[in-house]
Structures are given as C-alpha cells and as structure tokens.
C-alpha atoms as a PDB file:
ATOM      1  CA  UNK A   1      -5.529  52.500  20.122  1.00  0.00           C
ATOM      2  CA  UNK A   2      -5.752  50.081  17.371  1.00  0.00           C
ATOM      3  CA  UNK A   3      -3.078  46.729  17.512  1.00  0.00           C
ATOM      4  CA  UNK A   4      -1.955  44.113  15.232  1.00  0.00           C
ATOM      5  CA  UNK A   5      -0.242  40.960  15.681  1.00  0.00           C
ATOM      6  CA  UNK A   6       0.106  40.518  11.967  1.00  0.00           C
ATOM      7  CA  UNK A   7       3.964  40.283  10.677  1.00  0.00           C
ATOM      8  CA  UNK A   8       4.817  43.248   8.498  1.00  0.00           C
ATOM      9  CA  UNK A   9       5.632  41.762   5.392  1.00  0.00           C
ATOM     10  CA  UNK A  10       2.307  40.215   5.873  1.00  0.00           C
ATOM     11  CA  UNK A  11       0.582  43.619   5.924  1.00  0.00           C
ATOM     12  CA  UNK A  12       1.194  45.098   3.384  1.00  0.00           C
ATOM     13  CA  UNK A  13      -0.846  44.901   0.165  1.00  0.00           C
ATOM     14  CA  UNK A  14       0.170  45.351  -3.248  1.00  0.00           C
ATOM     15  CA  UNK A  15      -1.264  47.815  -5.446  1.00  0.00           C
ATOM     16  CA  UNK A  16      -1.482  46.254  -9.341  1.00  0.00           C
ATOM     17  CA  UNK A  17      -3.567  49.614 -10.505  1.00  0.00           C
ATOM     18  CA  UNK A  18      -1.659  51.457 -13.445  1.00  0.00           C
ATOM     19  CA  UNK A  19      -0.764  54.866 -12.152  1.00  0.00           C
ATOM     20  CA  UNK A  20      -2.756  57.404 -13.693  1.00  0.00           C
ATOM     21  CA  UNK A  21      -1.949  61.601 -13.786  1.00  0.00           C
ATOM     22  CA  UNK A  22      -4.628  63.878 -14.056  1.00  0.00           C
ATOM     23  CA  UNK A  23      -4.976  67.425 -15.319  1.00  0.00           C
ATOM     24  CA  UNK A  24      -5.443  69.819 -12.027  1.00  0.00           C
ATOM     25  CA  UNK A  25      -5.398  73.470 -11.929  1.00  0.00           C
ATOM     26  CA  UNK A  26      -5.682  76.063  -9.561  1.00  0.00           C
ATOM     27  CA  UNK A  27      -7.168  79.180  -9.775  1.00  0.00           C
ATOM     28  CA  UNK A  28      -7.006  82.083  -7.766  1.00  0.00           C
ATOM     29  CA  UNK A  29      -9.842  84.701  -7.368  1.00  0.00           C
ATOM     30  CA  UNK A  30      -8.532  88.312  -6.137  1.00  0.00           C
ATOM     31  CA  UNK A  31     -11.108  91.186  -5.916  1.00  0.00           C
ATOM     32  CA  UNK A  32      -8.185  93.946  -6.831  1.00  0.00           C
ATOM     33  CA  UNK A  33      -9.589  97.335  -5.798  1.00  0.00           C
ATOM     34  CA  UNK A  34     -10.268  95.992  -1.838  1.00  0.00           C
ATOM     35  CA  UNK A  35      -8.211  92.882  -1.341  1.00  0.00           C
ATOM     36  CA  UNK A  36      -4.561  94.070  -2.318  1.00  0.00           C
ATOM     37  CA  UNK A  37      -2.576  95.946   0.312  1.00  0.00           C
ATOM     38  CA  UNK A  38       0.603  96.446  -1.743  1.00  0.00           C
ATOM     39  CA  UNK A  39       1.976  95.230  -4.386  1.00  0.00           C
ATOM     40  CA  UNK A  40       5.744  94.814  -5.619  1.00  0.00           C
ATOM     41  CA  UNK A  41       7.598  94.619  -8.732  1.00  0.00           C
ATOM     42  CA  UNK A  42      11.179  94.443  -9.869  1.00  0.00           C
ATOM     43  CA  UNK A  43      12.385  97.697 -10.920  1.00  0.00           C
ATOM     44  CA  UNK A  44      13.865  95.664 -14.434  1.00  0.00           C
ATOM     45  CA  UNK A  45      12.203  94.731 -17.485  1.00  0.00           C
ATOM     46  CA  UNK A  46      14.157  92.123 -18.689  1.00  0.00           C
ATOM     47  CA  UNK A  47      12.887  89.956 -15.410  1.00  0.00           C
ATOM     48  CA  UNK A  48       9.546  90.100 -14.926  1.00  0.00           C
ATOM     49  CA  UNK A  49       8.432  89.846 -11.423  1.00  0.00           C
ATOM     50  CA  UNK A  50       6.552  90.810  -8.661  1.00  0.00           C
ATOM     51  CA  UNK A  51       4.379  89.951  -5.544  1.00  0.00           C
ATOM     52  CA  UNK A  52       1.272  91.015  -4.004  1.00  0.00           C
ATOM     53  CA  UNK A  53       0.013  91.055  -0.285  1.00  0.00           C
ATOM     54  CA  UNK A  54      -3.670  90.319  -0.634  1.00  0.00           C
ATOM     55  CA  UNK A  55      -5.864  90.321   2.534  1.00  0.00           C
ATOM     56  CA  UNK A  56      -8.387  87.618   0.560  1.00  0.00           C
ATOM     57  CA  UNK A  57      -8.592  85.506  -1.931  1.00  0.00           C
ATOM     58  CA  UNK A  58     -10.654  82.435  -3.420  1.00  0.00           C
ATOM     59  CA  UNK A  59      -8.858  79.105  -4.259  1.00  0.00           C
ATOM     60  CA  UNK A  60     -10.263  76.372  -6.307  1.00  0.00           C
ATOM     61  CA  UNK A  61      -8.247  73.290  -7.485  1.00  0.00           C
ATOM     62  CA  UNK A  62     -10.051  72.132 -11.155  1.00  0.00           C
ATOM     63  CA  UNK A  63      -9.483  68.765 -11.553  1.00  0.00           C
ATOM     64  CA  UNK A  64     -10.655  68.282 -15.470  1.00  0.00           C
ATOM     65  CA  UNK A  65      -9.591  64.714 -15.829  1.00  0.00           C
ATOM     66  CA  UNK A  66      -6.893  61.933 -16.833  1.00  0.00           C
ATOM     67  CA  UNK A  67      -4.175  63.456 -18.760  1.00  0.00           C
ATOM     68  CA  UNK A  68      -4.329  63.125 -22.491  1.00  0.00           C
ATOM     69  CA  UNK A  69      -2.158  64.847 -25.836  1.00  0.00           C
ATOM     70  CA  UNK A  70      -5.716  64.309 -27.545  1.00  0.00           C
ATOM     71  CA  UNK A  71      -9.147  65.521 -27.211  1.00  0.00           C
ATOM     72  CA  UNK A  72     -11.609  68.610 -26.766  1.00  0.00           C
ATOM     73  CA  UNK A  73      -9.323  71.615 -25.779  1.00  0.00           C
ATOM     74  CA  UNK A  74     -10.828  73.968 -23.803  1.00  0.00           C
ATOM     75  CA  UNK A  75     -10.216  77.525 -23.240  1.00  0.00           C
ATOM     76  CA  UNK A  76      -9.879  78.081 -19.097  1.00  0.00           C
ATOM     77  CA  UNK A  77      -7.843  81.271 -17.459  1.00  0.00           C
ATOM     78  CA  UNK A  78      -6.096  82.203 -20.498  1.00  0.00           C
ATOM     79  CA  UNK A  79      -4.993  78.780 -21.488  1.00  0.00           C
ATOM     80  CA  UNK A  80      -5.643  76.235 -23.906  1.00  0.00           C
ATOM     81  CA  UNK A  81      -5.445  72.376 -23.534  1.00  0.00           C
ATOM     82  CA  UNK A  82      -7.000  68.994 -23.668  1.00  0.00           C
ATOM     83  CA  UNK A  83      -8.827  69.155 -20.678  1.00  0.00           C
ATOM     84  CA  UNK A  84     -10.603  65.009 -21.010  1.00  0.00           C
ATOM     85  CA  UNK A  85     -12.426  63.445 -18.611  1.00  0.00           C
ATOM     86  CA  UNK A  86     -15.927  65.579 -17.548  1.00  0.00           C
ATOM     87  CA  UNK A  87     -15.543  68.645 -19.171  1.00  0.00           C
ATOM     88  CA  UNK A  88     -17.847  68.021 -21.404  1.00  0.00           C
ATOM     89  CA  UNK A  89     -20.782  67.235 -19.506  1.00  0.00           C
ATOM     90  CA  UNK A  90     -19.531  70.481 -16.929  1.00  0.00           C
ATOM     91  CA  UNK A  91     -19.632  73.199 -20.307  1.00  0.00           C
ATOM     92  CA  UNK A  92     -22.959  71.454 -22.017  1.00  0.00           C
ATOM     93  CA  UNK A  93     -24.810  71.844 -18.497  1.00  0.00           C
ATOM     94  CA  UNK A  94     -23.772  75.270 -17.722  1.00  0.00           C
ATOM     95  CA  UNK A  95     -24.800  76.168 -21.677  1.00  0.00           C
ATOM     96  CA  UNK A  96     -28.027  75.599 -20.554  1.00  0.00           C
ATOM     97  CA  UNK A  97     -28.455  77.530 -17.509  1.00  0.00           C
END
C-alpha cells in the first residue's frame, strides 16, 4: 500500500503541454466465407443498415499522426485524408519490401 502525507493541493501537478489530437483509425479484418454466422439488414432502402454476428475478427487501431487540414493524403480503407506524422517513412519502407 503506498501513503502520502503530502496536502492535496500540494500534489497535484500542472500540466502546461498544449493539447494535441491525433488521427486514429480502426480497422476491422473479417474473413467473410468462415467467420460470419448471420447477418442482418433492414428490410428498407431508404435506411441503410444492418449487423453481422462474426465468430472472429482482427482489430488494429492506426494511429497516423497529429491532426492536420494540410499535407500528404493518403489513400487507407476507402478513404482519403491527411494522414501527417510517420506515414511517410511507414509507405516508403514497405515500397521497398
């Protein structure tokens, strides 16, 4: 157990960093043909929408960097955006492989 004798106005620390937002995105991997049990739709046009039950799936959060309206966009699960930070360095090195 960890104690402190220190008042709590005296604890706590400021923070003077400027708050940064970063571009994140998360993709989901779903093998269709074995890894979808059913699947459900609306029976309406006008509102698309549906679910799935999937037994499996893979998950990876992207995070491509500080926020930005300007810079490289790059193309990334059928979107287009500035995506700063290492991006650059990620495409250029898997060019080469």
């Amino acid at each position: 157990m960890v104690y402190s004798n220190m008042k709590y106005k005296e604890s706590i620390s400021s923070d003077d960093r400027a708050t940064k937002f970063y571009n994140r995105e998360m993709l989901v991997e779903v093998e269709d043909d074995k890894d979808i049990d059913l699947a459900y739709r609306m029976d309406n046009e006008e509102i698309p929408f549906g679910y799935e039950f999937v037994k499996k799936a893979t998950m990876r959060e992207i995070n491509f960097g500080e926020k930005d309206l300007t810079g490289q966009k790059l193309f990334v699960a059928g979107e287009k955006a500035v995506r700063k930070g290492f991006t650059h360095s990620i495409v250029r090195d898997l060019q080469t492989e």
